[in-house]
Protein backbone atom coordinates (compact mmCIF):
# COMPACT_ATOMS: atom_id res chain seq x y z
CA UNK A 1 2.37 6.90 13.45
CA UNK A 2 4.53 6.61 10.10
CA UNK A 3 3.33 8.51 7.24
CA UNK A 4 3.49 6.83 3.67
CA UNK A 5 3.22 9.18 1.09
CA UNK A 6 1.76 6.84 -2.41
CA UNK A 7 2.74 6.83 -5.91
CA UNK A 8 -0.20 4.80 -7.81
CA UNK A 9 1.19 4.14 -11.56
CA UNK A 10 -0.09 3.89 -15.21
CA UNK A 11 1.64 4.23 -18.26
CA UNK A 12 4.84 5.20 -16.02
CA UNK A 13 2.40 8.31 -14.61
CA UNK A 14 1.44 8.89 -11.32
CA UNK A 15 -2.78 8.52 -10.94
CA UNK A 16 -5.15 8.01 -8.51
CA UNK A 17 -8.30 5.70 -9.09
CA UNK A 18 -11.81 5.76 -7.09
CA UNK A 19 -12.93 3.05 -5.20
CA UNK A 20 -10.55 1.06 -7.10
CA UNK A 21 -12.25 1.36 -10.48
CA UNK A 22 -10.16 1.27 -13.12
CA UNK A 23 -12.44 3.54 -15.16
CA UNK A 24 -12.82 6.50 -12.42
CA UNK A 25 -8.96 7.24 -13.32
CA UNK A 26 -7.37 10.48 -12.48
CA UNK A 27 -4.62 11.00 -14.28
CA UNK A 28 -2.11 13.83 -13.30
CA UNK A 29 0.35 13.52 -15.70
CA UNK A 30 3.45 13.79 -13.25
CA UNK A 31 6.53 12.11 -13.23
CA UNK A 32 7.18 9.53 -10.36
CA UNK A 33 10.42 10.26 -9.78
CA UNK A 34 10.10 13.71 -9.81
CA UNK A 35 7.49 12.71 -7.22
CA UNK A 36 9.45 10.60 -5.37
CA UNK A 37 12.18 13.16 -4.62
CA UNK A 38 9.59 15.69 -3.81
CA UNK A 39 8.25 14.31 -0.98
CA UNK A 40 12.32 13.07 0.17
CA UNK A 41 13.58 16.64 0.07
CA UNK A 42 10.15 17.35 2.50
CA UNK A 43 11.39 15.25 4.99
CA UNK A 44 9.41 12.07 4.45
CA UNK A 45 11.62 8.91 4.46
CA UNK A 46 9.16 5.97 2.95
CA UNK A 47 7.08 5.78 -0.51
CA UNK A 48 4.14 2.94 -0.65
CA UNK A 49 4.53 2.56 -4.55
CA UNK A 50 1.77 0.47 -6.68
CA UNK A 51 1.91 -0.61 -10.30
CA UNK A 52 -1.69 -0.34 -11.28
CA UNK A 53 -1.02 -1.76 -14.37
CA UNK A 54 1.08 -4.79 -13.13
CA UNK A 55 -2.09 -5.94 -10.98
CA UNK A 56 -4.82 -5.26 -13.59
CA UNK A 57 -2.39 -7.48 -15.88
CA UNK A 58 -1.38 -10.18 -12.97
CA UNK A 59 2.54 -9.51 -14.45
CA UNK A 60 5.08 -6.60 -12.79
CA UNK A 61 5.08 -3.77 -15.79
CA UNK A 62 6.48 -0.76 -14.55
CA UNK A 63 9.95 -2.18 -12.78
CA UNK A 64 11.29 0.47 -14.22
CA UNK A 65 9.83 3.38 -12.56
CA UNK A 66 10.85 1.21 -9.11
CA UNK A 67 14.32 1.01 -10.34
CA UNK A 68 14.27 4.92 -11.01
CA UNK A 69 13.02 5.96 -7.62
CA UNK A 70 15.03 3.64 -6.05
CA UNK A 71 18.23 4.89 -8.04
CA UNK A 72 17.73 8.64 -7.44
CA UNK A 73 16.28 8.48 -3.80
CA UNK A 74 16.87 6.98 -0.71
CA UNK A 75 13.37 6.28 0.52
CA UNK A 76 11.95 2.97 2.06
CA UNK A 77 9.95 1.46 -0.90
CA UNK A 78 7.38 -0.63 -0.07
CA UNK A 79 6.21 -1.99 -3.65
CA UNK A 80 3.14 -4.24 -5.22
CA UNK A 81 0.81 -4.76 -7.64
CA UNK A 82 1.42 -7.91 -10.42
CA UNK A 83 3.50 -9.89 -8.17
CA UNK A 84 2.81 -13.23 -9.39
CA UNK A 85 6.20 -15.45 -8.33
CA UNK A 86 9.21 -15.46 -5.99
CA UNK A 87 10.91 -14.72 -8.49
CA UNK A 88 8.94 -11.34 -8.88
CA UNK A 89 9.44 -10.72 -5.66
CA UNK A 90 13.43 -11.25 -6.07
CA UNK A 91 13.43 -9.07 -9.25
CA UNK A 92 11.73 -6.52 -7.12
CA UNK A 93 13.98 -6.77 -4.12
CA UNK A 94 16.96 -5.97 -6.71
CA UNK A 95 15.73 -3.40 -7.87
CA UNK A 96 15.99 -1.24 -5.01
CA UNK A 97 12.65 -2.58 -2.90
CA UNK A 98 12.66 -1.85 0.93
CA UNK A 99 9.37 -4.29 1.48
CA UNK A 100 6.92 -6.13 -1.04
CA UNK A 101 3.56 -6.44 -0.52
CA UNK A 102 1.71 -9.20 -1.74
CA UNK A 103 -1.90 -9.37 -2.46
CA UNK A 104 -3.53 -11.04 -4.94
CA UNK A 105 -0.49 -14.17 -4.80
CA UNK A 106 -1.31 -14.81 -0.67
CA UNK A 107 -4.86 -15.56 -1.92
CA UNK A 108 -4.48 -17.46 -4.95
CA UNK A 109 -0.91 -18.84 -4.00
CA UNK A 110 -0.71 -19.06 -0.03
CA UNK A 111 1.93 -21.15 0.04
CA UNK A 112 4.05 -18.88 -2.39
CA UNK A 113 3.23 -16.31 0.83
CA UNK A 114 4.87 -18.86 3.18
CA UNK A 115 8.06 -19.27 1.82
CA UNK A 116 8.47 -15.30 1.05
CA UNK A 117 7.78 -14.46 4.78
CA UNK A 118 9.94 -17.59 5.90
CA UNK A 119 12.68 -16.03 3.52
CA UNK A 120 12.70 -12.14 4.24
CA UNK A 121 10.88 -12.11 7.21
CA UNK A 122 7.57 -10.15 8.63
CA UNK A 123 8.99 -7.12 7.97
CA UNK A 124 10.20 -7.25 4.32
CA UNK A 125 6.85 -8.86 3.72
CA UNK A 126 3.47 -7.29 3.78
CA UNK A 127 0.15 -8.30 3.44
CA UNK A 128 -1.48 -6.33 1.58
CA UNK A 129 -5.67 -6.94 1.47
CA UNK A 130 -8.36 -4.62 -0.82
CA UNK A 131 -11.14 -4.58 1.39
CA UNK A 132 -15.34 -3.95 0.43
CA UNK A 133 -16.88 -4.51 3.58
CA UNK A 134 -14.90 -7.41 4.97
CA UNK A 135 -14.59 -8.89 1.91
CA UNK A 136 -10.81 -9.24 0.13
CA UNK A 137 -10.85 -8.46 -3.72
CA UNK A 138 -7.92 -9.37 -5.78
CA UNK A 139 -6.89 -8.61 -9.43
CA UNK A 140 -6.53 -5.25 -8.98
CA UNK A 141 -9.91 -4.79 -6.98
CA UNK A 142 -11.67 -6.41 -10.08
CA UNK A 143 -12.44 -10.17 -8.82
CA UNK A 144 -14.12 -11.17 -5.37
CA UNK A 145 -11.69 -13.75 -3.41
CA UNK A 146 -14.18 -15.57 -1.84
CA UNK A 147 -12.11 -14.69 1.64
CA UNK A 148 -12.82 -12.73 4.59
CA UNK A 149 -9.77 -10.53 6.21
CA UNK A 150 -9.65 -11.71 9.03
CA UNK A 151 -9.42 -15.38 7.58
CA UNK A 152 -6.63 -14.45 4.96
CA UNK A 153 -4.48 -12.63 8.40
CA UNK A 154 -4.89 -15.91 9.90
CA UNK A 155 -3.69 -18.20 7.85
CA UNK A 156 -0.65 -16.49 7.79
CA UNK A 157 0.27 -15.36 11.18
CA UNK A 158 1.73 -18.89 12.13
CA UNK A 159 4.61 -17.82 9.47
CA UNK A 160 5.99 -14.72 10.96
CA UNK A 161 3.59 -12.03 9.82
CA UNK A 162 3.74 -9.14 11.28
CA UNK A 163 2.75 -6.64 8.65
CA UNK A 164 -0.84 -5.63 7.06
CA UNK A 165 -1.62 -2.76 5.05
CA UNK A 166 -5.56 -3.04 4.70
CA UNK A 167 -7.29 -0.48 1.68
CA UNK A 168 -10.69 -0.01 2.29
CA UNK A 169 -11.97 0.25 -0.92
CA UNK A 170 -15.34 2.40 -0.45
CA UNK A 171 -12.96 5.31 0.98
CA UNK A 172 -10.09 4.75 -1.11
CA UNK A 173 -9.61 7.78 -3.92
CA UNK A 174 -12.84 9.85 -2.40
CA UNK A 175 -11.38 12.21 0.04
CA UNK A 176 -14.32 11.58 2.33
CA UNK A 177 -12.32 9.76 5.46
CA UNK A 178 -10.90 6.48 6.04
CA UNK A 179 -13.02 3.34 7.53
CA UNK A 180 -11.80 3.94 10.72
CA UNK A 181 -14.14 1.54 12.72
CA UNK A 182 -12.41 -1.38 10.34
CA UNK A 183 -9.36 -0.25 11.62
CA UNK A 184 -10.01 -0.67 14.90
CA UNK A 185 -12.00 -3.74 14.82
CA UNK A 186 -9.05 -5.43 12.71
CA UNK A 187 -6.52 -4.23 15.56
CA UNK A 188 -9.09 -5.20 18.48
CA UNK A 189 -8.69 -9.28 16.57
CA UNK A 190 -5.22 -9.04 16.02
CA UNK A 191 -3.42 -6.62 18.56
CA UNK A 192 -0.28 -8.52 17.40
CA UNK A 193 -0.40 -6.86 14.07
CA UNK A 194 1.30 -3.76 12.34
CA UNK A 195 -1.52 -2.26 10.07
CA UNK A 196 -1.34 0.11 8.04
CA UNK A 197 -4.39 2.27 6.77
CA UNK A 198 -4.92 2.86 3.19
CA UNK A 199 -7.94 4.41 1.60
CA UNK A 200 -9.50 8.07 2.21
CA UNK A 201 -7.42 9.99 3.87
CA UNK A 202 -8.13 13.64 2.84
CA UNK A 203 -7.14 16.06 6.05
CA UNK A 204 -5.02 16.48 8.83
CA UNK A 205 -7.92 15.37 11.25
CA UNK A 206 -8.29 12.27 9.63
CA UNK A 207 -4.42 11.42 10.36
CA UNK A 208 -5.48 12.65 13.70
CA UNK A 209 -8.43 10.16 13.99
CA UNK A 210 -6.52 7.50 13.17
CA UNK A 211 -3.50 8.61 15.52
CA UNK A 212 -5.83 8.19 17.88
CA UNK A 213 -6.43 4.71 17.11
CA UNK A 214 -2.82 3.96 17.21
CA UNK A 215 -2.43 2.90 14.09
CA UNK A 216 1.28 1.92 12.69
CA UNK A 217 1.23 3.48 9.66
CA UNK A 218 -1.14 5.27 7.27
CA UNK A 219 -1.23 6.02 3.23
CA UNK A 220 -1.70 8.66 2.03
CA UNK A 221 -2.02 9.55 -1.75
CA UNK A 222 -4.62 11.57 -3.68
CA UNK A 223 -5.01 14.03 -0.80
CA UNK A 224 -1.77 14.86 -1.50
CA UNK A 225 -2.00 15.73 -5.07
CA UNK A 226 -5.02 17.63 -4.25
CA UNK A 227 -3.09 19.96 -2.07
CA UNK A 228 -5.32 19.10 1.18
CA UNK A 229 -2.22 18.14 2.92
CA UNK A 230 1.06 19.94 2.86
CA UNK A 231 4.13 17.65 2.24
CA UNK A 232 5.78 19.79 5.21
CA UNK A 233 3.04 18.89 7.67
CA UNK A 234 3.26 15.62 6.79
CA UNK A 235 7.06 15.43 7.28
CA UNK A 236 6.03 17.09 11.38
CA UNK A 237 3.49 14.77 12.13
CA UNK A 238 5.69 11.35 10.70
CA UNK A 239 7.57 9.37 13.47
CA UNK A 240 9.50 6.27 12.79
């Protein structure tokens, strides 16, 4: 299981939101690439990045702090959040991107999906699905797509997809566990799949719950900043 230490930004800050609310902001006033190259000289090798102002706005905003991290570290960035064209996703790849996730464009722009995947391939291109219940949200959590998960996975996996990183939105931000029965029933439907688990994280046994699962990859962000989870222990448990 690969550990992905997050970097949630605002204002070119590192926060951490609950449940996705905009307004239940946590702000702790640290720099991201000071960030970033703490958790590279720990050991860890990838950083899930998200521009939290780039998806409220539905326009990338904080390239910069990408271009920083990407500059002074040599972590695997996986980046989203405001990704609206190919062209976005381009800019971003230029910019020192390992991966891109797209969320809010496969919904509203399926087809601009396609022709990324068909471009960069499943593994430069993720998925990337806000999830309240089963339901997808978009906009930065703030809209309802209408869409199902397990609909939006398949109307993609005819293209090459082979990457999902699914945030349950009820966990994500609380410290109080990740949805681990989604997890599994997501992986039961599409054994095919890479998913990656983003949302609640706040302990070692939870990484060890969701070990158990055989998950690909898992998030982890605010438990971090909270100290629950050393950035050492992390490094031992990570396996690419």
């Amino acid at each position: 299981m690969i550990i992905i230490p997050a970097i949630d930004i605002i204002n070119a800050r590192c926060v951490r939101l609950e449940q996705g609310k905009y307004e239940n902001v946590k702000k702790y006033d640290l720099d991201p690439v000071k960030v970033a190259e703490g958790y590279e000289e720990a050991g860890l090798s990838r950083l899930h990045l998200v521009d939290l102002d780039g998806a409220k706005k539905g326009a990338l905003v904080n390239t910069e702090v990408l271009s920083s991290v990407a500059q002074k570290t040599s972590l695997k960035i996986d980046c989203g959040g405001g990704i609206k064209t190919l062209g976005d996703v381009e800019m971003l790849f230029s910019l020192g991107a390992y991966a891109v996730n797209l969320g809010s464009a496969a919904v509203k722009n399926p087809e601009m999906m396609t022709s990324c995947l068909k471009k960069y391939g499943g593994e430069k291109i993720i998925l990337s699905a806000d999830v309240l219940g089963s339901e997808v949200r978009i906009n930065g959590w703030q809209s309802d797509s209408g869409m199902k998960i397990n609909t939006l996975i398949e109307k993609f996996l005819g293209d090459g997809l082979l990457r999902v990183c699914v945030t349950s939105i009820k966990c994500d931000g609380m410290l109080s566990g990740p949805d681990i029965d989604l997890y599994k029933k997501l992986q039961m439907e599409f054994p095919q799949i890479r998913f990656t688990a983003s949302g609640g994280v706040s302990s070692e046994e939870d990484l060890i719950k969701l070990n158990e699962i055989d998950i690909d990859s898992v998030i982890v962000g605010k438990a971090i900043y909270e100290n629950r989870i050393s950035l050492a222990r992390l490094a031992e448990i990570t396996s690419e």
